[in-house]
Protein backbone atom coordinates (compact mmCIF):
# COMPACT_ATOMS: atom_id res chain seq x y z
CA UNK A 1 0.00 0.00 0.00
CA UNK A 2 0.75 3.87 -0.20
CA UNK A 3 -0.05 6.56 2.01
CA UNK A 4 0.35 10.01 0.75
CA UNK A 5 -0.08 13.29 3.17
CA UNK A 6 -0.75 16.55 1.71
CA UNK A 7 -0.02 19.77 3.45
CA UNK A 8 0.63 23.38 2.57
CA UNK A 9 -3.23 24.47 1.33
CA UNK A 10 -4.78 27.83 2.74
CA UNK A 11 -6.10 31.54 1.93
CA UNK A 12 -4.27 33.37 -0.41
CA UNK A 13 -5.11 36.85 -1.83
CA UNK A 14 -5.69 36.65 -5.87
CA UNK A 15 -2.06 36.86 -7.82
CA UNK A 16 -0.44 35.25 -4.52
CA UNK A 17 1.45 31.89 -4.79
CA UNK A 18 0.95 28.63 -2.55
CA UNK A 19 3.30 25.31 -2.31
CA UNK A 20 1.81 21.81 -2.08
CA UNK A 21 3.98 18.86 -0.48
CA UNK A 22 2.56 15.42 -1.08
CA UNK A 23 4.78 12.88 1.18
CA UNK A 24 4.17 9.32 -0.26
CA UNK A 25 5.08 6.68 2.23
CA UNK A 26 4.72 2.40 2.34
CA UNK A 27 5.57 1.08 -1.22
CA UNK A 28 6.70 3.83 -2.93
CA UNK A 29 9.07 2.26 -4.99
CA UNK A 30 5.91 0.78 -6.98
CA UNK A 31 4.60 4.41 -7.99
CA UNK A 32 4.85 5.19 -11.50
CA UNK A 33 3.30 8.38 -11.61
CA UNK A 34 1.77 11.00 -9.35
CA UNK A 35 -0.93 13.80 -9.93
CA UNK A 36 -2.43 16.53 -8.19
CA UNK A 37 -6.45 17.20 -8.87
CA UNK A 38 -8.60 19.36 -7.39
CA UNK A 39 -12.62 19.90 -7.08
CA UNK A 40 -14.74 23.00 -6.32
CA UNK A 41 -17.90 22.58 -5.10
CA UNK A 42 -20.22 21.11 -7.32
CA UNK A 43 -17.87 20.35 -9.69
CA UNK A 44 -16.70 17.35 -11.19
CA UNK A 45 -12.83 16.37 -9.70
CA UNK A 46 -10.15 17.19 -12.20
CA UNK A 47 -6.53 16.84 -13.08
CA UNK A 48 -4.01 19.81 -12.59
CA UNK A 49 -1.03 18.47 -12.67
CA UNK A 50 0.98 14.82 -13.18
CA UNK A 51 4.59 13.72 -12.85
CA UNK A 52 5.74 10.35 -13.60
CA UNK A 53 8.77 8.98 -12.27
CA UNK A 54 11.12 9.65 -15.22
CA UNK A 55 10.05 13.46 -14.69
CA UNK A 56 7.89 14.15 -18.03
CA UNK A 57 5.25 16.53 -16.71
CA UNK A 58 1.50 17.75 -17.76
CA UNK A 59 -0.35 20.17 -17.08
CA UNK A 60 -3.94 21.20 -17.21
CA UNK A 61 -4.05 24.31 -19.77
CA UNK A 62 -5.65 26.41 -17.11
CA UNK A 63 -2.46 26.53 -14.99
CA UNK A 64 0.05 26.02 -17.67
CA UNK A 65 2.87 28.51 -17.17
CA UNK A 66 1.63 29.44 -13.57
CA UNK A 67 1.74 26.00 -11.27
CA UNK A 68 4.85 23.51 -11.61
CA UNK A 69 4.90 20.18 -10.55
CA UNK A 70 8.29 18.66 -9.06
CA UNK A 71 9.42 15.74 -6.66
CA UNK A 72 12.02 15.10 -4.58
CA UNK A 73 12.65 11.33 -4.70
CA UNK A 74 15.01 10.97 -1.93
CA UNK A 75 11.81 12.70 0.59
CA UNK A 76 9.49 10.39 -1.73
CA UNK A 77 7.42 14.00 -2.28
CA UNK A 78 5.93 15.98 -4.80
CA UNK A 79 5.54 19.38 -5.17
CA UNK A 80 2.94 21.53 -6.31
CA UNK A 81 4.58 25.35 -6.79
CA UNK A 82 1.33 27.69 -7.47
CA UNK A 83 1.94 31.36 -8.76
CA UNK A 84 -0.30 33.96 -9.86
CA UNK A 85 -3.57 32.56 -8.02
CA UNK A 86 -6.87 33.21 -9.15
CA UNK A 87 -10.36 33.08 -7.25
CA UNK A 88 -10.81 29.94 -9.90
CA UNK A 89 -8.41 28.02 -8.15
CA UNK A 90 -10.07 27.63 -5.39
CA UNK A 91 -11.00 23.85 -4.46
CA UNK A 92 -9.71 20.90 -2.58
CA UNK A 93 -6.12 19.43 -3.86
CA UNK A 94 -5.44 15.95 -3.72
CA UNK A 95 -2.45 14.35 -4.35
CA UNK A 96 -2.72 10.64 -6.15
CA UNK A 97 0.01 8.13 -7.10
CA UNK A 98 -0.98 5.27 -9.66
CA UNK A 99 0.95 2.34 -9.99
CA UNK A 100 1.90 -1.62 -10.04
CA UNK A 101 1.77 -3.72 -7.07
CA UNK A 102 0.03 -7.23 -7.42
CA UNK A 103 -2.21 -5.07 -10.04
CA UNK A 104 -2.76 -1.62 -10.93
CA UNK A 105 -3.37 1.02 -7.92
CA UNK A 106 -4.44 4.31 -7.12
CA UNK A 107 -4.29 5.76 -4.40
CA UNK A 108 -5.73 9.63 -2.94
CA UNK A 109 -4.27 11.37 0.26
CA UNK A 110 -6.83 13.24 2.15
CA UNK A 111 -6.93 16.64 0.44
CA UNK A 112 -5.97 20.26 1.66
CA UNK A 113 -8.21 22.78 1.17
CA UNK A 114 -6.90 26.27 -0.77
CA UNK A 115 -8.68 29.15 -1.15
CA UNK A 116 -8.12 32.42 -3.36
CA UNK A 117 -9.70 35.47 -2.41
CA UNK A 118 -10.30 37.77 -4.52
């Protein structure tokens, strides 16, 4: 199994910037890749941001050239760097990490909460 732990989610004035940690812990030499979504109220959960473990990268094209998604292997974490907030940002992040044990996985950490004001 995997456990992952966000932190770093909170209230941010619009044009601010925010950092997401995801800590993955348990058998995290089995990840493959690892995302970060997010989902506003009443609205559908979606992808912002992915990172495999070779380091190619994607983006959704609302946060292209404003959020960048990193990890640090040796802390088993991922980062999610967000600049240039807007009010539409607003929603729960969760981090995910999909990969192979006895069969394909996902798995979601709890979500942290982040909130632009506008």
């Amino acid at each position: 199994q995997v456990q992952l732990v966000e932190s770093g989610g909170g209230l941010v004035q619009a044009g601010g910037s925010l950092r997401l940690s995801c800590s993955a812990s348990g058998s995290v030499f089995s990840i493959n890749a690892m995302g970060w979504y997010r989902q506003a109220p009443g609205k559908p959960r979606e992808l912002v941001a992915g990172i495999t473990s070779s380091g190619s990268t994607l983006y959704a094209d609302s946060v292209k050239e404003r959020f960048t998604v990193s990890r640090d292997n040796a802390k088993n974490t991922v980062y999610l760097q967000m600049n240039s907030l807007k009010p539409e940002d607003t929603g729960v992040y969760y981090c995910n990490a999909e990969g192979i044990l006895a069969a394909k996985y996902t798995y979601w950490g709890q979500g942290t909460q982040v909130t632009v004001s506008s």
